[in-house]
C-alpha atoms as a PDB file:
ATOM      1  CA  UNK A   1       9.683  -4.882  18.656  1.00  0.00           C
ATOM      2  CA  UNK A   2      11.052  -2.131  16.211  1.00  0.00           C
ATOM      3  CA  UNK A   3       7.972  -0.243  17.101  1.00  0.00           C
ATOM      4  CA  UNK A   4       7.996  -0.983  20.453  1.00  0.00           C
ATOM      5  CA  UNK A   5       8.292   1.809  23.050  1.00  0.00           C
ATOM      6  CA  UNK A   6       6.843   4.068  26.101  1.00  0.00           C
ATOM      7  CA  UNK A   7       4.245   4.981  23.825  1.00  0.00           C
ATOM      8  CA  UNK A   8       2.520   1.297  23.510  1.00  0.00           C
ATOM      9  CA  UNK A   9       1.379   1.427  27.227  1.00  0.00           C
ATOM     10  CA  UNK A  10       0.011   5.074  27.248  1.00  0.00           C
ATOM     11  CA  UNK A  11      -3.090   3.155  27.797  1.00  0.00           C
ATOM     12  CA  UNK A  12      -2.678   0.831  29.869  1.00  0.00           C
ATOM     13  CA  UNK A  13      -0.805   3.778  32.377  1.00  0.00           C
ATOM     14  CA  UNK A  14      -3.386   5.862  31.140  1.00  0.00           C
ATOM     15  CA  UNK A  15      -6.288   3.478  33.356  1.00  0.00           C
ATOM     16  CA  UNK A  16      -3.550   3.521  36.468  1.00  0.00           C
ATOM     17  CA  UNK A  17      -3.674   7.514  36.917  1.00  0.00           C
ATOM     18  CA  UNK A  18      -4.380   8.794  39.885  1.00  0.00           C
ATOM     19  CA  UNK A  19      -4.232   5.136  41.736  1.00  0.00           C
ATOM     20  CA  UNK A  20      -0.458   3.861  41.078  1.00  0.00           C
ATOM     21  CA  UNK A  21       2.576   5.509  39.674  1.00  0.00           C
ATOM     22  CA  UNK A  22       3.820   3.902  36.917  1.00  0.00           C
ATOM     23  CA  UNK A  23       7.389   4.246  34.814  1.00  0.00           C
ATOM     24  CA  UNK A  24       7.653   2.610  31.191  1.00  0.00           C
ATOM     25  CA  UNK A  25      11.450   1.433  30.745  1.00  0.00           C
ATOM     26  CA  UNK A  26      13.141   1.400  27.364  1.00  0.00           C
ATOM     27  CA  UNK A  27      15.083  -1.949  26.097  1.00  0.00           C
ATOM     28  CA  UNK A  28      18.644  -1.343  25.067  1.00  0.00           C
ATOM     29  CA  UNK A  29      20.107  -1.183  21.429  1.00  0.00           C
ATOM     30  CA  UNK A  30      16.615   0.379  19.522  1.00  0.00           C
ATOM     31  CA  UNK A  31      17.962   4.085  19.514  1.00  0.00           C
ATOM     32  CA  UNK A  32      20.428   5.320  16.903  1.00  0.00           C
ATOM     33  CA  UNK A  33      24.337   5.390  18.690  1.00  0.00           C
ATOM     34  CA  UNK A  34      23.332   2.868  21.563  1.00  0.00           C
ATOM     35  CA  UNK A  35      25.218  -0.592  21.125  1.00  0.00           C
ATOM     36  CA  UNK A  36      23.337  -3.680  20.967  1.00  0.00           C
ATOM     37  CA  UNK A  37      23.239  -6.113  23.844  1.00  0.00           C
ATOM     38  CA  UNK A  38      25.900  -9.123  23.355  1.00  0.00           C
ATOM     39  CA  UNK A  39      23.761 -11.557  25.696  1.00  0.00           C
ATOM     40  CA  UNK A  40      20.477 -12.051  28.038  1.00  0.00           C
ATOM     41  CA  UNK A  41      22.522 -10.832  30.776  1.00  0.00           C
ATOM     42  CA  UNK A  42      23.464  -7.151  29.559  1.00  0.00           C
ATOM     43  CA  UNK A  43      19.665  -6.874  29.039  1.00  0.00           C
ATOM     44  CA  UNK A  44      18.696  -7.825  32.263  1.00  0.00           C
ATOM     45  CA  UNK A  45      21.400  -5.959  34.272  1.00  0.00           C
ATOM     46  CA  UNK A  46      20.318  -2.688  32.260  1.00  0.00           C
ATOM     47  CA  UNK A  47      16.876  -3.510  33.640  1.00  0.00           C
ATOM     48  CA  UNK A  48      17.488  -4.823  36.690  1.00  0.00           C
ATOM     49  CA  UNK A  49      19.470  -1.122  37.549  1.00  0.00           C
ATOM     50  CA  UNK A  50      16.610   0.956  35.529  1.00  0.00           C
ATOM     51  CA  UNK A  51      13.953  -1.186  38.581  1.00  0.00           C
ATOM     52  CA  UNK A  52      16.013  -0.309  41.482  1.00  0.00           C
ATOM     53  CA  UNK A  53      16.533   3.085  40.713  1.00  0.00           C
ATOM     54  CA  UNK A  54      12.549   3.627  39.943  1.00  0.00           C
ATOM     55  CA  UNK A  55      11.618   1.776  42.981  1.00  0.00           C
ATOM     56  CA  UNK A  56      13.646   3.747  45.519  1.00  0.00           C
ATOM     57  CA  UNK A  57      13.145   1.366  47.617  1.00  0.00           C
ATOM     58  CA  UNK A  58       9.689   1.353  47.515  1.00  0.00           C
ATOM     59  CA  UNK A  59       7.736  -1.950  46.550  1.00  0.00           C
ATOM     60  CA  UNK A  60       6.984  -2.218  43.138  1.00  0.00           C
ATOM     61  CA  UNK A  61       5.156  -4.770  40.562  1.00  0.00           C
ATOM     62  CA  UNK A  62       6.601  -5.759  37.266  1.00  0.00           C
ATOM     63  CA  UNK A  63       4.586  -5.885  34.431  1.00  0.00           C
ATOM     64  CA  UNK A  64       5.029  -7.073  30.809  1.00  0.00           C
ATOM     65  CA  UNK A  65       3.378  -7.530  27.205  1.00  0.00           C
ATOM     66  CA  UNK A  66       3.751 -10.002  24.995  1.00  0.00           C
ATOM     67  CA  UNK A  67       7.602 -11.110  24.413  1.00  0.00           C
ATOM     68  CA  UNK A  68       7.992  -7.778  27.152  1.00  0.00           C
ATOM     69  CA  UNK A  69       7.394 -10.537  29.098  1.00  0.00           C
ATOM     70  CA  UNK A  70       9.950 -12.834  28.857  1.00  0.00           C
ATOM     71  CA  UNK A  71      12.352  -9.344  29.507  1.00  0.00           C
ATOM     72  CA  UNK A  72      10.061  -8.657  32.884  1.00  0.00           C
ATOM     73  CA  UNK A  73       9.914 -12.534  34.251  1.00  0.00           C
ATOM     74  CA  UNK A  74      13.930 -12.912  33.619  1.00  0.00           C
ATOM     75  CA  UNK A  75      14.682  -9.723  35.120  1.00  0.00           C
ATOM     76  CA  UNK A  76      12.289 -10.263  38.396  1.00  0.00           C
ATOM     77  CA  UNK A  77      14.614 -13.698  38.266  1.00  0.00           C
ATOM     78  CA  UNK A  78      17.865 -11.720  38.148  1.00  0.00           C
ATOM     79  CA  UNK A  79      16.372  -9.035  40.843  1.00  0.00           C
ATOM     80  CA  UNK A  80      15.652 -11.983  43.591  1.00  0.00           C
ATOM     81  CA  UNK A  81      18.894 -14.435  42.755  1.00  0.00           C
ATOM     82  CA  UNK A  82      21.308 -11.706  42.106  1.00  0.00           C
ATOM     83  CA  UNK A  83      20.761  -8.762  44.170  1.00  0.00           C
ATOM     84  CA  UNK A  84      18.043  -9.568  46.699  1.00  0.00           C
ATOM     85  CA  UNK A  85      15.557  -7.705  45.828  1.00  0.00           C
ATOM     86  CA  UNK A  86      12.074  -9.517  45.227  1.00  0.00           C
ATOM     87  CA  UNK A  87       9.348  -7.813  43.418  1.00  0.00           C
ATOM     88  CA  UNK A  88       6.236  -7.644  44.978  1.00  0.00           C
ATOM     89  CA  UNK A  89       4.601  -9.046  42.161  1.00  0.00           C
ATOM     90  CA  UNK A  90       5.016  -9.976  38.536  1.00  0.00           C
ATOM     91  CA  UNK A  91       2.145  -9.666  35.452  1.00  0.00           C
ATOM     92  CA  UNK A  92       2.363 -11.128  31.958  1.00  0.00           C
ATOM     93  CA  UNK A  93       0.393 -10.216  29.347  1.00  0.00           C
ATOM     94  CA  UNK A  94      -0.182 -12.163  26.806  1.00  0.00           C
ATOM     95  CA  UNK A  95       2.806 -14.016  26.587  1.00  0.00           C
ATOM     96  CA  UNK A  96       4.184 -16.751  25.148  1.00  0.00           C
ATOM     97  CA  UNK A  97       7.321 -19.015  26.513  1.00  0.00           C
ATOM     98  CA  UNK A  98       9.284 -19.368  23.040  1.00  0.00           C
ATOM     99  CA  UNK A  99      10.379 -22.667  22.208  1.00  0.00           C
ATOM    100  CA  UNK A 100      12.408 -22.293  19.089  1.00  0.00           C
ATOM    101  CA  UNK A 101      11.287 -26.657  18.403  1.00  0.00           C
ATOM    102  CA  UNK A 102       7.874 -25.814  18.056  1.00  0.00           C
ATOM    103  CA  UNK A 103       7.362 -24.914  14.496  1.00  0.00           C
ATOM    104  CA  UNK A 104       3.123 -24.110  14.819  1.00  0.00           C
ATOM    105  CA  UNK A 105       4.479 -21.696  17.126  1.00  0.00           C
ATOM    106  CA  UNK A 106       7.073 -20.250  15.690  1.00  0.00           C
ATOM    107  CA  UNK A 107       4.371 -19.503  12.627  1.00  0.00           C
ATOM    108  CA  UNK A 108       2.001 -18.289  15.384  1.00  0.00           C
ATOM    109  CA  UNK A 109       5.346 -15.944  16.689  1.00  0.00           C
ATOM    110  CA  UNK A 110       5.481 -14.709  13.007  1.00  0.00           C
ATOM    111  CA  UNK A 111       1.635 -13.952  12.406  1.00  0.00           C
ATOM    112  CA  UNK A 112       2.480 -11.939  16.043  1.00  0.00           C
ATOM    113  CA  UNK A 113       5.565  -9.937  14.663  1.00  0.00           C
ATOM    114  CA  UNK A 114       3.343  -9.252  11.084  1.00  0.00           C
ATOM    115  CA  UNK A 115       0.677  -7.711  12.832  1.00  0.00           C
ATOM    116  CA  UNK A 116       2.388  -5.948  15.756  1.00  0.00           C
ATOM    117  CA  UNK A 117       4.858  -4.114  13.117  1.00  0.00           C
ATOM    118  CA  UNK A 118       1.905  -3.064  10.707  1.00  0.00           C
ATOM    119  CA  UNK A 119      -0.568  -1.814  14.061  1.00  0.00           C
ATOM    120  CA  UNK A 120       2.153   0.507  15.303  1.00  0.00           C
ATOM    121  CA  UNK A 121       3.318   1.855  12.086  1.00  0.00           C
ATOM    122  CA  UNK A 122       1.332   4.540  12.290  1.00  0.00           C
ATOM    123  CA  UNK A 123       3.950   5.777  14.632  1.00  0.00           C
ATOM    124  CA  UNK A 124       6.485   6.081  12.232  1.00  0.00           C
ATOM    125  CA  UNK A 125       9.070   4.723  14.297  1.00  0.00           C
ATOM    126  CA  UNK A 126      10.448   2.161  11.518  1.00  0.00           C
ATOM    127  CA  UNK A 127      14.373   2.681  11.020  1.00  0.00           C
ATOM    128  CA  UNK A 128      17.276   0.914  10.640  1.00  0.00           C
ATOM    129  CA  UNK A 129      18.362   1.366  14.555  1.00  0.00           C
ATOM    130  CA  UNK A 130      14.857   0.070  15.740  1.00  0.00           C
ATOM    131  CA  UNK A 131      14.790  -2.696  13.152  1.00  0.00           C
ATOM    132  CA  UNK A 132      18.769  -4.098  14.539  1.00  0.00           C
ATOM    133  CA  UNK A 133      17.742  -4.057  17.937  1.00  0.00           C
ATOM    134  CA  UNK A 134      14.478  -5.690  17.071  1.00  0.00           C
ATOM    135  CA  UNK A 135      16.557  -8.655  15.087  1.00  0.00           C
ATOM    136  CA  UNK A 136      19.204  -9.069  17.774  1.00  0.00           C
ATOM    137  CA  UNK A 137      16.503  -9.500  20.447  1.00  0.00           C
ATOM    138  CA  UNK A 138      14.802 -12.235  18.316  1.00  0.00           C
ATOM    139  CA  UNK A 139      17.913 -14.223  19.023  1.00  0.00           C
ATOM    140  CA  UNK A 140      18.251 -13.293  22.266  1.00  0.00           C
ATOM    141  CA  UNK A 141      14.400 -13.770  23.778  1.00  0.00           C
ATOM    142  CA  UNK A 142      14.790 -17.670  23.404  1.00  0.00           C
ATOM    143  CA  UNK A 143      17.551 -17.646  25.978  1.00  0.00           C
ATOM    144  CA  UNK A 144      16.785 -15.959  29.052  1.00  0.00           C
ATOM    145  CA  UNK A 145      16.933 -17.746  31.938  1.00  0.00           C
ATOM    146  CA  UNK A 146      12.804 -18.205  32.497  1.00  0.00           C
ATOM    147  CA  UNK A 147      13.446 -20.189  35.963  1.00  0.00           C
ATOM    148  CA  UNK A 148      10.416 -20.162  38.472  1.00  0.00           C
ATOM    149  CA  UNK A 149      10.288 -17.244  40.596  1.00  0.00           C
ATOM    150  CA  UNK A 150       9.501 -16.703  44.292  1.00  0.00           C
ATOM    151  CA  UNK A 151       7.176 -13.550  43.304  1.00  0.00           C
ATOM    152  CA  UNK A 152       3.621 -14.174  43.162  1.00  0.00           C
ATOM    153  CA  UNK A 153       2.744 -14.246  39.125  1.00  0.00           C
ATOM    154  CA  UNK A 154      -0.198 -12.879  37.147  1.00  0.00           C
ATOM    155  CA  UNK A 155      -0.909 -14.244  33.927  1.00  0.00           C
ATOM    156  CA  UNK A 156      -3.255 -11.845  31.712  1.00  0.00           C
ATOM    157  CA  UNK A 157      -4.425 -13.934  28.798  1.00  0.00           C
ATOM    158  CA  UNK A 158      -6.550 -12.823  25.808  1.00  0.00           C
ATOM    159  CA  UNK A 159      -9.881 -14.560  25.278  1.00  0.00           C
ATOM    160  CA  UNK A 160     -10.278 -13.851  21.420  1.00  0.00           C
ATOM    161  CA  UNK A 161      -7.789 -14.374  18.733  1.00  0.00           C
ATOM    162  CA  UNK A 162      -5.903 -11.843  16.457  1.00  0.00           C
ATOM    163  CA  UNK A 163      -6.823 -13.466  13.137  1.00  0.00           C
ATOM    164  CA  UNK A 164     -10.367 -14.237  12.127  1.00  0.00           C
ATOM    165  CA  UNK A 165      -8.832 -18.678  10.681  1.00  0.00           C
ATOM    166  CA  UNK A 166      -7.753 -19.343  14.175  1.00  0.00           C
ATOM    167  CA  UNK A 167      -8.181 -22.889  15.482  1.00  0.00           C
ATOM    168  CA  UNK A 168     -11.356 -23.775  17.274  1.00  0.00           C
ATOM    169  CA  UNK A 169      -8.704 -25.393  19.411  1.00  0.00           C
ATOM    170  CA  UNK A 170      -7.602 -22.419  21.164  1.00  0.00           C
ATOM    171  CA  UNK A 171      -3.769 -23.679  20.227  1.00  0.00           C
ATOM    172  CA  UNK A 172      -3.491 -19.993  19.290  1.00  0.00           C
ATOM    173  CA  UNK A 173      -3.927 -18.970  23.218  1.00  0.00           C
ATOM    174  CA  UNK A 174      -0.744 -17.712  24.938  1.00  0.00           C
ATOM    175  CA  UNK A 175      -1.146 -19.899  28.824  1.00  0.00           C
ATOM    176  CA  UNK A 176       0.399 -19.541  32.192  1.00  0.00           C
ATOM    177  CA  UNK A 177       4.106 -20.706  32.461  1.00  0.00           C
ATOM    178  CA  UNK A 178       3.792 -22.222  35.533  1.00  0.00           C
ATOM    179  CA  UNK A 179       0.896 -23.996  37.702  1.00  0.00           C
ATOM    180  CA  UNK A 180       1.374 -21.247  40.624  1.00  0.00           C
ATOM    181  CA  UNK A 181       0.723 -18.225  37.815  1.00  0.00           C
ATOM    182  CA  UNK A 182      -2.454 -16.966  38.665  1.00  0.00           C
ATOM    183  CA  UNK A 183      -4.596 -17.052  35.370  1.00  0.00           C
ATOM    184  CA  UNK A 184      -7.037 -14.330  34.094  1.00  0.00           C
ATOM    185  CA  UNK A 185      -8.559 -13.558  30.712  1.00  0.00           C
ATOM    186  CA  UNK A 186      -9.517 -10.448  29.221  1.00  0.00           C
ATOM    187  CA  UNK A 187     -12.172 -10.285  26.298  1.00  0.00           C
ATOM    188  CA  UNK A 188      -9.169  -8.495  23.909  1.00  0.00           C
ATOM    189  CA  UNK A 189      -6.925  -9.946  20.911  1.00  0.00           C
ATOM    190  CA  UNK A 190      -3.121 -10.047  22.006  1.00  0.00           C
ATOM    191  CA  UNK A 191      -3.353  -6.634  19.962  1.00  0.00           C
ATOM    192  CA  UNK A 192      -6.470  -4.755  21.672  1.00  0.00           C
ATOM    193  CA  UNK A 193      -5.588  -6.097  25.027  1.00  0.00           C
ATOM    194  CA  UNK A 194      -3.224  -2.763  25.671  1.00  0.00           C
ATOM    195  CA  UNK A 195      -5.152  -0.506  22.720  1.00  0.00           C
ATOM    196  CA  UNK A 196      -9.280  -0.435  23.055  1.00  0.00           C
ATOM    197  CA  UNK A 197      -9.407  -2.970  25.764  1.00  0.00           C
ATOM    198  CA  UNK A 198      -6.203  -1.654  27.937  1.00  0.00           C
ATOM    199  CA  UNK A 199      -8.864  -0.180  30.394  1.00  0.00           C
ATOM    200  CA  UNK A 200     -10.598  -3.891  30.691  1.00  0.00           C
ATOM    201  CA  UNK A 201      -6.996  -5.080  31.131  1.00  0.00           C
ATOM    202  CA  UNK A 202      -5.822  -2.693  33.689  1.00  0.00           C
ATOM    203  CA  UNK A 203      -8.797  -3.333  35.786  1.00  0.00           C
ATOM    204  CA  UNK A 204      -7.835  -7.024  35.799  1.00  0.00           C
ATOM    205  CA  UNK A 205      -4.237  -6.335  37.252  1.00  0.00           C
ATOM    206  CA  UNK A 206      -5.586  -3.570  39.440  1.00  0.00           C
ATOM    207  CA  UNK A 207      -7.909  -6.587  41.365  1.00  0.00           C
ATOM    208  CA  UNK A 208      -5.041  -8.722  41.707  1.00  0.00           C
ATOM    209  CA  UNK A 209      -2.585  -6.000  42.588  1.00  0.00           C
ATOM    210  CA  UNK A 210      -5.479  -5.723  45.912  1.00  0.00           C
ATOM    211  CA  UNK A 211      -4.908  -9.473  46.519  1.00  0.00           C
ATOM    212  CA  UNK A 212      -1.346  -9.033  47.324  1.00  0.00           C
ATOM    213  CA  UNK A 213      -0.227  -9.344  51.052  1.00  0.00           C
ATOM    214  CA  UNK A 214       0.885  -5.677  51.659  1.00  0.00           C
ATOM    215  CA  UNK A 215       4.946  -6.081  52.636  1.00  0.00           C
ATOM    216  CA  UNK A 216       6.492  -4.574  55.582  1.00  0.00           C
END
């Protein structure tokens, strides 16, 4: 997102101080002078080499919100196929697999974009750098290569919705991509989940983070 940034998970690191060190990596193309990414795999080689070098090594857990996600999934992908390197552990939070055919969710994506743009911009972080990168990856998020990966998965999903008309239904609920994702809720809107709740949230990950086998 054009807002998008470090600064969106100072909560969620906030609840992991002291217990796990965590690094926040940057998407290319948002800053002013950086070129845009001409496909899925620039994006996930940048990230791929931004993991390794944080790592050092060491093993490490990827984590992702909302259509962060899609970026963390596809890059764990490209980590294990590409360069042999399998994350201990992958978490999504709150987010959905795009499919570009589904028109009730592509209104649901747009409701998303609406109200993530208008809760962070109290950063003032709108410009015309932030808002290119955030149109180019709008094309690009529908393409990466979202194959099933050997890393054990977390899915984080909220348990209340973001607007007040949502469907009894619970169509509005972002769900586990696959039937080996290990599925938790959080009491949080895809909004608070990483703002008031982030605390709740982190609490979840931290007690699956303890289920992992511990790698030699």
């Amino acid at each position: 997102m054009a807002t998008g940034g470090p600064h969106q998970h100072a909560r969620l690191a906030a609840a992991f101080r002291g217990r796990r060190p965590m690094v926040s990596l940057t998407n290319p193309g948002f800053v002013a002078g950086e070129r845009l990414p001409d496909s899925v795999d620039a994006v996930v080689d940048v990230l791929a080499e931004s993991v390794v070098r944080a790592a050092a090594g060491r093993p490490f857990v990827l984590i992702g919100y909302s259509s962060g996600g899609t970026l963390a999934y596809a890059t764990a992908g490209h980590l294990e196929r590409s360069l042999g390197v399998r994350p201990a552990g992958v978490v999504l939070m709150d987010t959905y697999r795009v499919d570009t055919d589904d028109r009730d969710q592509s209104r649901l994506m747009e409701q998303l974009t609406v109200g993530l743009v208008q809760a962070d911009a109290r950063f003032g972080m709108l410009n015309s750098a932030a808002l290119s990168g955030m149109n180019r990856y709008f094309d690009l998020v529908p393409r990466f290569r979202l194959d099933p990966v050997q890393a054990p998965v977390l899915f984080v999903g909220a348990a209340e919705p973001f607007r007040p008309d949502a469907a009894d239904d619970g169509s509005w609920q972002a769900r586990p991509w696959e039937p080996t994702h290990e599925y938790r809720t959080v009491a949080a809107t895809h909004f608070t989940m990483i703002e008031d709740r982030a605390a709740v949230a982190a609490e979840v990950v931290e007690e699956w983070l303890g289920t992992l086998a511990p790698r030699g």
